[in-house]
C-alpha atoms as a PDB file:
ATOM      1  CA  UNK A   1       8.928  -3.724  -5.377  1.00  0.00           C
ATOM      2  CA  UNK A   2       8.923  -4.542  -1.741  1.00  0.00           C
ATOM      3  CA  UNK A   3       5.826  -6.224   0.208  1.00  0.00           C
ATOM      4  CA  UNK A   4       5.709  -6.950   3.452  1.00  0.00           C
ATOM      5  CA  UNK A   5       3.046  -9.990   4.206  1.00  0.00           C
ATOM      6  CA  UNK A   6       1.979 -10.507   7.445  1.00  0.00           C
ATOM      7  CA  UNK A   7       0.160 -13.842   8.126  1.00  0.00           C
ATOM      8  CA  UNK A   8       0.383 -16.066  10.979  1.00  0.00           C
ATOM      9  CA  UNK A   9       0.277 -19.198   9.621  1.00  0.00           C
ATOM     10  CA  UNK A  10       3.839 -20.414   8.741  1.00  0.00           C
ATOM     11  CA  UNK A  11       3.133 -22.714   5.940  1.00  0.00           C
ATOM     12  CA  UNK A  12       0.598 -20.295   4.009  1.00  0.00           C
ATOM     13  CA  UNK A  13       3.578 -17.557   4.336  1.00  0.00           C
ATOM     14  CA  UNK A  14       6.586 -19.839   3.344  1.00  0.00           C
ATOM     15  CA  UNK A  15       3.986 -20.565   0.013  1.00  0.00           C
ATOM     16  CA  UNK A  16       2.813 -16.998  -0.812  1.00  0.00           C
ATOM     17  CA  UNK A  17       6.564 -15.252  -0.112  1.00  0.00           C
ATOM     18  CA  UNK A  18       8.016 -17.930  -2.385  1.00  0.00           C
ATOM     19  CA  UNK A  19       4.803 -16.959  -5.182  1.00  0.00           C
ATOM     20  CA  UNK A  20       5.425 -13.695  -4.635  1.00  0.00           C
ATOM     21  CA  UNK A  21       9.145 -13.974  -4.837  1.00  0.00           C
ATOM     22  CA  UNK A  22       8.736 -15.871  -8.063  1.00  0.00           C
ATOM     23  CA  UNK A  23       6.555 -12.978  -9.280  1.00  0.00           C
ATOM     24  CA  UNK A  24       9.739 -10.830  -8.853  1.00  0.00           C
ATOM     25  CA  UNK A  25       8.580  -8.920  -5.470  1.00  0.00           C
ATOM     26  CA  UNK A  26      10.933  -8.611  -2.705  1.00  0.00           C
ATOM     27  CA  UNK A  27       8.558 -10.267   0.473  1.00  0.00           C
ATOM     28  CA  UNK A  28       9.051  -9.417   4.433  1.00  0.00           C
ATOM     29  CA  UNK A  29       7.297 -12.094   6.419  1.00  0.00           C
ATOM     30  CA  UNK A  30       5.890 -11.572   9.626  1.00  0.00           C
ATOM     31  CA  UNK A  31       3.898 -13.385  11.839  1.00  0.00           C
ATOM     32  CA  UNK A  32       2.206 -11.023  13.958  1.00  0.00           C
ATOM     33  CA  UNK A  33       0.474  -7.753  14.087  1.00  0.00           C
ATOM     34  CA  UNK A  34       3.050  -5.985  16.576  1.00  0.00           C
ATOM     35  CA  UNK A  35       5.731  -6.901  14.335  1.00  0.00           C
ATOM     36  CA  UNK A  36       3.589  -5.691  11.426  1.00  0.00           C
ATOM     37  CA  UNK A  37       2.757  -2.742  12.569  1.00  0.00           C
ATOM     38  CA  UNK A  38       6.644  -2.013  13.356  1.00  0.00           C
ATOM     39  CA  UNK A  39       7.753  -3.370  10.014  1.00  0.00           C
ATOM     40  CA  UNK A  40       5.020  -1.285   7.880  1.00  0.00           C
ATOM     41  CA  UNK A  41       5.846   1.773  10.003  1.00  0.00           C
ATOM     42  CA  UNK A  42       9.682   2.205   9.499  1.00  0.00           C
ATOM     43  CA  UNK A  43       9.976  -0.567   6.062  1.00  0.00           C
ATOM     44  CA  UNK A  44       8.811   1.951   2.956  1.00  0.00           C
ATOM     45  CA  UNK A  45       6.828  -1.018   1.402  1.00  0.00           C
ATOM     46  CA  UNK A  46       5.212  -0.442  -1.839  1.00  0.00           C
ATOM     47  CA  UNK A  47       2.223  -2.754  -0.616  1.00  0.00           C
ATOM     48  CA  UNK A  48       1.225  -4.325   2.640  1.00  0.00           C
ATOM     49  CA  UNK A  49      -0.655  -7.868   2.563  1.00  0.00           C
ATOM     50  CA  UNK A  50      -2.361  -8.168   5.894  1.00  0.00           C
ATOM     51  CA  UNK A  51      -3.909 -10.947   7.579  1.00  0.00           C
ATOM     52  CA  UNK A  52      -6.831 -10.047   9.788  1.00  0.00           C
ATOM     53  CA  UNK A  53      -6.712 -13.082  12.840  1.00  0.00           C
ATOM     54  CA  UNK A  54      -3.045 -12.721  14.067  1.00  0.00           C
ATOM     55  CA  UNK A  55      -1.831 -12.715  17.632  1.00  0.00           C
ATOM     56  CA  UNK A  56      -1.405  -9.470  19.422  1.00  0.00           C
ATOM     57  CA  UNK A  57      -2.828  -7.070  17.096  1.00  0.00           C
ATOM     58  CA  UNK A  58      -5.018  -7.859  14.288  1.00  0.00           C
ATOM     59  CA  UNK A  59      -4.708  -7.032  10.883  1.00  0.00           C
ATOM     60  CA  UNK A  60      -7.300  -4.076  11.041  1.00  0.00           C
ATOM     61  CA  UNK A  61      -5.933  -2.928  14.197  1.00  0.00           C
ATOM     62  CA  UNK A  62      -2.149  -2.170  12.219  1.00  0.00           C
ATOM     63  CA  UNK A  63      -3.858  -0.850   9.503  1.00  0.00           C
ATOM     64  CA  UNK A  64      -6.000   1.745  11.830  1.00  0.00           C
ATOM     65  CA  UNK A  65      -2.884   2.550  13.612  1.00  0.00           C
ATOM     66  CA  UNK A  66      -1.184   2.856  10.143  1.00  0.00           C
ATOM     67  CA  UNK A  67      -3.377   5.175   8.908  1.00  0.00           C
ATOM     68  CA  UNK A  68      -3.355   7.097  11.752  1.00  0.00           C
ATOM     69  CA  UNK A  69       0.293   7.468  11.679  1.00  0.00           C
ATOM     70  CA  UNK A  70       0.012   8.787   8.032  1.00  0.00           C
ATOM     71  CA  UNK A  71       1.342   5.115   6.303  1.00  0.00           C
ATOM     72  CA  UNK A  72      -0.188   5.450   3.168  1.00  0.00           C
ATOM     73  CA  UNK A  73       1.258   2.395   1.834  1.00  0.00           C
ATOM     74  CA  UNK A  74      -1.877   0.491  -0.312  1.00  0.00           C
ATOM     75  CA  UNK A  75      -2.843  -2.903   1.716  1.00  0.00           C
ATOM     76  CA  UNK A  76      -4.530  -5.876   0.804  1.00  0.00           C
ATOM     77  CA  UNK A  77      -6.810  -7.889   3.268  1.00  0.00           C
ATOM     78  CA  UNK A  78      -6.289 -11.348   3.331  1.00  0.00           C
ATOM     79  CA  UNK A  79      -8.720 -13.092   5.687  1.00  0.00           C
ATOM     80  CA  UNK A  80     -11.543 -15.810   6.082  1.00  0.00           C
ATOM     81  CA  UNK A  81     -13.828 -13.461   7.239  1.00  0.00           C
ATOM     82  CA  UNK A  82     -16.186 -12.958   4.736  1.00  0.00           C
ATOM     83  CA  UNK A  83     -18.970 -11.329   6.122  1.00  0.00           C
ATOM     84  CA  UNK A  84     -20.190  -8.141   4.803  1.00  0.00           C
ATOM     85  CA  UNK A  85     -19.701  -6.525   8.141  1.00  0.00           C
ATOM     86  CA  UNK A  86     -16.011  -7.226   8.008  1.00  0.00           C
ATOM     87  CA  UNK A  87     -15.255  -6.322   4.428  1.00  0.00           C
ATOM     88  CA  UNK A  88     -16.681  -3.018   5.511  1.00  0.00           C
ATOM     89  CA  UNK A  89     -14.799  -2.923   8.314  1.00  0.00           C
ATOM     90  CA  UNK A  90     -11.603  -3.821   6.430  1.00  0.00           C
ATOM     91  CA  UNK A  91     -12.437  -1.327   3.519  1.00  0.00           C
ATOM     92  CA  UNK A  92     -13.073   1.309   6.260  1.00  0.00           C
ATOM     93  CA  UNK A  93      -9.854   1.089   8.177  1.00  0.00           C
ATOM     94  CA  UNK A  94      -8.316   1.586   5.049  1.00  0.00           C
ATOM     95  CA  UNK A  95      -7.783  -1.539   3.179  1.00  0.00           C
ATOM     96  CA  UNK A  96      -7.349  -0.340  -0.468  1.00  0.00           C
ATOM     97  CA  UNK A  97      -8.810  -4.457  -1.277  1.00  0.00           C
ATOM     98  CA  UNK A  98      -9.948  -7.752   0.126  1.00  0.00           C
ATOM     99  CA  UNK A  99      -9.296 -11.310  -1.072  1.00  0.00           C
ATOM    100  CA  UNK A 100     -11.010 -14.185   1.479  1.00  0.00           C
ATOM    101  CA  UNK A 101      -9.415 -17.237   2.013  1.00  0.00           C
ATOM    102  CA  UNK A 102      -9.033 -20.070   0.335  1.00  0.00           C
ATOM    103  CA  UNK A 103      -8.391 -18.514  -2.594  1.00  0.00           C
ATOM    104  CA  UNK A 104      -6.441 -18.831  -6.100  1.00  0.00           C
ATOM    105  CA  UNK A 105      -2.845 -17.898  -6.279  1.00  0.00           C
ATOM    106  CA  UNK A 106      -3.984 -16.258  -9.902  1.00  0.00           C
ATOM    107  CA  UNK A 107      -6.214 -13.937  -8.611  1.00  0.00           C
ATOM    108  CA  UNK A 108      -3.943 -13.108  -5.573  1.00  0.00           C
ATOM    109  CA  UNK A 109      -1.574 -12.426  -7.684  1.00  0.00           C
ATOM    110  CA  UNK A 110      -3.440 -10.078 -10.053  1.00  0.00           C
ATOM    111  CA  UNK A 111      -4.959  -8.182  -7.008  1.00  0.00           C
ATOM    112  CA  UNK A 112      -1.334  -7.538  -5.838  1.00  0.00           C
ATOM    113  CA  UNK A 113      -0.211  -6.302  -9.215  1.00  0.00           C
ATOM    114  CA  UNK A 114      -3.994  -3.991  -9.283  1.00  0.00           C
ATOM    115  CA  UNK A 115      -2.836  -2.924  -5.274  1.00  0.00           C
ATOM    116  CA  UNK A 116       0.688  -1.408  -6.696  1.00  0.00           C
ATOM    117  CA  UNK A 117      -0.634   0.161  -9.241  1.00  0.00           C
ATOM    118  CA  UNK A 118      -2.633   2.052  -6.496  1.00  0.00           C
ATOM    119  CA  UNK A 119       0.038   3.739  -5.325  1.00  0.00           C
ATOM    120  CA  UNK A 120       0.370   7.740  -5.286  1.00  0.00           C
ATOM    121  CA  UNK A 121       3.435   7.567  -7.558  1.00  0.00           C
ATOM    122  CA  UNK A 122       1.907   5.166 -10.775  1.00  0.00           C
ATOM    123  CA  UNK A 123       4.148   2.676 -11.223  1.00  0.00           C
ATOM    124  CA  UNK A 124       4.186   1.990 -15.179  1.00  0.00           C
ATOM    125  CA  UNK A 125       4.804  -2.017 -16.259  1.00  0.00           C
ATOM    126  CA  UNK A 126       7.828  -0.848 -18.029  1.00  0.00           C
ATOM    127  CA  UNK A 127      10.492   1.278 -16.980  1.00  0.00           C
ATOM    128  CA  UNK A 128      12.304   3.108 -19.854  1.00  0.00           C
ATOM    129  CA  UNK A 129      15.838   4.677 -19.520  1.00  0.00           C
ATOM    130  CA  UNK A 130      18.033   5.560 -22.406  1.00  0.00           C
ATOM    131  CA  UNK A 131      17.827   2.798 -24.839  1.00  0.00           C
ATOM    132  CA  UNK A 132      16.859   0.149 -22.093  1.00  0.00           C
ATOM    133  CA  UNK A 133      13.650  -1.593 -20.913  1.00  0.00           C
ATOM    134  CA  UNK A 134      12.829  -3.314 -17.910  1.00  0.00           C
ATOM    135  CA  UNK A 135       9.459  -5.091 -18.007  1.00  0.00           C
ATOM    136  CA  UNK A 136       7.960  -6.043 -14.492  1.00  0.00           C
ATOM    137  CA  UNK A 137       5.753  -8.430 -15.796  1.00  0.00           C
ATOM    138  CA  UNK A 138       8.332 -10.194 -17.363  1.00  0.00           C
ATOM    139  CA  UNK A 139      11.356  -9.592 -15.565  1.00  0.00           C
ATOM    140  CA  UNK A 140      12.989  -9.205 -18.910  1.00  0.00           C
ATOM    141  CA  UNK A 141      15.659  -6.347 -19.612  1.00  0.00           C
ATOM    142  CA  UNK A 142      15.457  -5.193 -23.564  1.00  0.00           C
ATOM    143  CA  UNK A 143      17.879  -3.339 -25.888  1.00  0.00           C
ATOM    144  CA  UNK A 144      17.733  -2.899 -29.379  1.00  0.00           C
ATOM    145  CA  UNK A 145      15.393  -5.451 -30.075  1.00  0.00           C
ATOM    146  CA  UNK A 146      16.991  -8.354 -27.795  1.00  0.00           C
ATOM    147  CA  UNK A 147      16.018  -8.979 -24.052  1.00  0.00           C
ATOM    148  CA  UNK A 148      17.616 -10.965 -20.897  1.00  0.00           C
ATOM    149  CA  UNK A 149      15.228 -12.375 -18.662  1.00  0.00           C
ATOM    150  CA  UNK A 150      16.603 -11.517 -15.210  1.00  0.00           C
ATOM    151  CA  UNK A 151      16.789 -13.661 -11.775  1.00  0.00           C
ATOM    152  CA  UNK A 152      14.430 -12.548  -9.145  1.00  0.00           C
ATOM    153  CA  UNK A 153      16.940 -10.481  -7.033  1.00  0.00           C
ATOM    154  CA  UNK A 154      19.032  -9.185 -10.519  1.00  0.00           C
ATOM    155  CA  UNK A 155      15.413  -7.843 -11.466  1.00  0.00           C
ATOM    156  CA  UNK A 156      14.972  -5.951  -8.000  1.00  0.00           C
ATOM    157  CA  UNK A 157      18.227  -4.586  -7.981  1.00  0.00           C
ATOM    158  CA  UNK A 158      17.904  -3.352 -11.814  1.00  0.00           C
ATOM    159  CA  UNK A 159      14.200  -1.980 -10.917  1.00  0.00           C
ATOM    160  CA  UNK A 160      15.007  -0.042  -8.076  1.00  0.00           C
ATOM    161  CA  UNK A 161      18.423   1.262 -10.287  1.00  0.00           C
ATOM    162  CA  UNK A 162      15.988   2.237 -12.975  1.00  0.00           C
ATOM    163  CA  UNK A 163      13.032   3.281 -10.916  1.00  0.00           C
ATOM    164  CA  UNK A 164      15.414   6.666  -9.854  1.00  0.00           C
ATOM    165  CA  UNK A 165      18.527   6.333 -12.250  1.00  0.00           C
ATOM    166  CA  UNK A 166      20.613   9.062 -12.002  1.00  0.00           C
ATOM    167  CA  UNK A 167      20.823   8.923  -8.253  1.00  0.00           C
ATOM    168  CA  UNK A 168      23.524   7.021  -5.857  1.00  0.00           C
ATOM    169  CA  UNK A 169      21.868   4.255  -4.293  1.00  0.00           C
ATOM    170  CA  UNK A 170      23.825   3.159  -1.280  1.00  0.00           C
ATOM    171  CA  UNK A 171      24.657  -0.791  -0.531  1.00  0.00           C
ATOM    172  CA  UNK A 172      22.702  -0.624   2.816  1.00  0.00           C
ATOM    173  CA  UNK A 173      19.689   0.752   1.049  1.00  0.00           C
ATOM    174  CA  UNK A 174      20.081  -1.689  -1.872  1.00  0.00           C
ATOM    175  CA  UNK A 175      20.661  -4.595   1.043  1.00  0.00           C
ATOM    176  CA  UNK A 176      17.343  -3.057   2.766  1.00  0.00           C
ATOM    177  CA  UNK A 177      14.896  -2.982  -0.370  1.00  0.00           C
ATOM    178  CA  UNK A 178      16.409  -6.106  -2.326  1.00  0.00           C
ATOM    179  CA  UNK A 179      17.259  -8.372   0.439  1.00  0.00           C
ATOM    180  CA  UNK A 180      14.937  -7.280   3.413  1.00  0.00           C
ATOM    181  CA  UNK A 181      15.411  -6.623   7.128  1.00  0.00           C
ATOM    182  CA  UNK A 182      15.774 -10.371   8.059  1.00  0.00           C
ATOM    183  CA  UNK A 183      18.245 -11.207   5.477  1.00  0.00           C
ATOM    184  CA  UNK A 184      21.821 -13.027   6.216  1.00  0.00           C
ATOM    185  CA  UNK A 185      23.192 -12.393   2.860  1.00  0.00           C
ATOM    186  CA  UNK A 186      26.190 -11.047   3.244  1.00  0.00           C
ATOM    187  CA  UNK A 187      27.242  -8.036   1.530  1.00  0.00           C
ATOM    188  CA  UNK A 188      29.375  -9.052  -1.853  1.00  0.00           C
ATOM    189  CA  UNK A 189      25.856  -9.961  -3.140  1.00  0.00           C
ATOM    190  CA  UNK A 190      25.275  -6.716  -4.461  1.00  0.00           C
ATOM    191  CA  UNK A 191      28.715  -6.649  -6.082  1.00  0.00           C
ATOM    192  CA  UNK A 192      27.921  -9.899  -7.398  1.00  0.00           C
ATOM    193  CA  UNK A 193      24.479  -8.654  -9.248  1.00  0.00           C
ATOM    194  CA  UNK A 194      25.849  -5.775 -10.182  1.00  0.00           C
ATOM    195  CA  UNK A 195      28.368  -7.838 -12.056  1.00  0.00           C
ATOM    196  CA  UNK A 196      25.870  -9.672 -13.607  1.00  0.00           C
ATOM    197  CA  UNK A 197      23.763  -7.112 -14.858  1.00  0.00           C
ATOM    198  CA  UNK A 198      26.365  -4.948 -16.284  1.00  0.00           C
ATOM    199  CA  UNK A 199      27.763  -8.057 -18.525  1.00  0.00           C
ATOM    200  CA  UNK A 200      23.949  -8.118 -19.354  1.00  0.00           C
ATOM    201  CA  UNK A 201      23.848  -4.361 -20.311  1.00  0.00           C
ATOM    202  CA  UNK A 202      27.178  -4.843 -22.269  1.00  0.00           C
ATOM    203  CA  UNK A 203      26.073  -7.615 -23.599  1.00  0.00           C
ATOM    204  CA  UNK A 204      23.044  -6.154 -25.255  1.00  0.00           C
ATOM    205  CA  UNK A 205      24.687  -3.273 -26.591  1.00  0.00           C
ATOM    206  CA  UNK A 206      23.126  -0.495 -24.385  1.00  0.00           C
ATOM    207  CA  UNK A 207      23.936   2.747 -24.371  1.00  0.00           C
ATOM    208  CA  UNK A 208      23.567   3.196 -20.211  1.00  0.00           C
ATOM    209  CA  UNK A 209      25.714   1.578 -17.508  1.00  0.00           C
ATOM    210  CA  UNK A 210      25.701   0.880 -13.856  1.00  0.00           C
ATOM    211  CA  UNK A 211      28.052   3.334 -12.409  1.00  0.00           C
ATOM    212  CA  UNK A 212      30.390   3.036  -9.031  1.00  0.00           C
ATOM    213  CA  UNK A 213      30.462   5.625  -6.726  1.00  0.00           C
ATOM    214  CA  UNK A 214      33.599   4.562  -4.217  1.00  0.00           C
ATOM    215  CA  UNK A 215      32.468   4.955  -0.740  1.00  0.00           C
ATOM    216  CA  UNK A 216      28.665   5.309  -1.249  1.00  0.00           C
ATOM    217  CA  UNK A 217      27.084   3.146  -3.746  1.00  0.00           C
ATOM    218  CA  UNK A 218      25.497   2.937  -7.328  1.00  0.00           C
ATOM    219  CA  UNK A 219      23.767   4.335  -9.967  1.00  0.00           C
ATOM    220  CA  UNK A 220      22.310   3.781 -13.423  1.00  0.00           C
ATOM    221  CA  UNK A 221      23.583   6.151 -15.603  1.00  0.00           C
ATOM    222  CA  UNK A 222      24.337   7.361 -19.904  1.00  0.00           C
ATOM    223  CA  UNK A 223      27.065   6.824 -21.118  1.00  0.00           C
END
């Protein structure tokens, strides 16, 4: 799942993109609220984590704009304002939460998971197709009573496979929702991952496969 975290201090974001990261999220960073606002308008995130002092716009101000522009992607305010006032402010601009700084990377971590499972399509903790699980919390892909536990960008690329299997998924999407807009991976990552996670799939004896098609992209398909 992709989140795009907007925070203005550098250190806090290097340390809660590399959580998150850990978690098995794909994280945008940004730094300030124009950029946020452009990133959360054209990105498709699953969640937006919003800080509310940044330069240019704050983190209220791209949420109202966001929700006037019909983003319904659920957001989280993150902020050491604390007041009542503001929570209701937050809540009212359309914050779907609210976690004040300092706080514990736990709990920040279970409000994110709480925040995606807000969204208008439920997103279930384990995807099923075929004979195969993938388990978000996890990260472990299961067949026939064994399991891999998968690398954080192998997991992304299998959840978004499995998330809509049955449909072409094209590299620059893949290189959009798995590697993010600021990325300098080159391209034969994907053909690398998808390497790895078919020997996985073979390797476990299931019954679906990662399917090629030339010129477009890739699928997750039965056999």
């Amino acid at each position: 799942m992709r989140i795009l975290f907007a925070e203005d201090d550098r250190d806090l974001a290097r340390a809660v993109k590399a959580l998150l990261e850990h978690s098995g999220y794909s994280v945008d960073v940004v730094h300030n609220g124009r950029d946020a606002l452009e990133y959360a308008e054209g990105g498709g995130y699953d969640g937006l984590i919003l800080d509310w002092m940044m330069p240019e716009l704050s983190g209220v101000q791209v949420l109202e704009a966001l929700r006037e522009r019909r983003v319904a992607s659920p957001c989280l305010m993150l902020t050491a304002r604390d007041a009542v006032e503001d929570r209701v402010r937050g809540l009212d601009a359309g914050a779907d939460d609210y976690l004040a700084k300092p706080f514990a990377t736990t709990e920040l971590l279970a409000r994110v998971r709480a925040l995606l499972r807000r969204r208008g399509d439920y997103a279930p903790d384990v995807l099923r197709f075929g004979d195969v699980e993938l388990d978000r919390g996890s990260m472990a892909l299961r067949c026939g009573g064994q399991e891999v536990r998968l690398n954080n960008k192998a997991f992304q690329l299998m959840e978004m496979l499995a998330e809509h299997p049955n449909v072409v998924h094209t590299i620059d999407q893949i290189m959009e929702r798995v590697w993010g807009w600021d990325s300098e991976a080159e391209i034969n990552v994907v053909w690398v991952n998808i390497s790895f996670l078919r020997k996985k799939l073979r390797a476990l004896g299931a019954h679906v496969e990662i399917r090629a098609t030339r010129g477009v992209g890739y699928s997750l398909e039965a056999k």
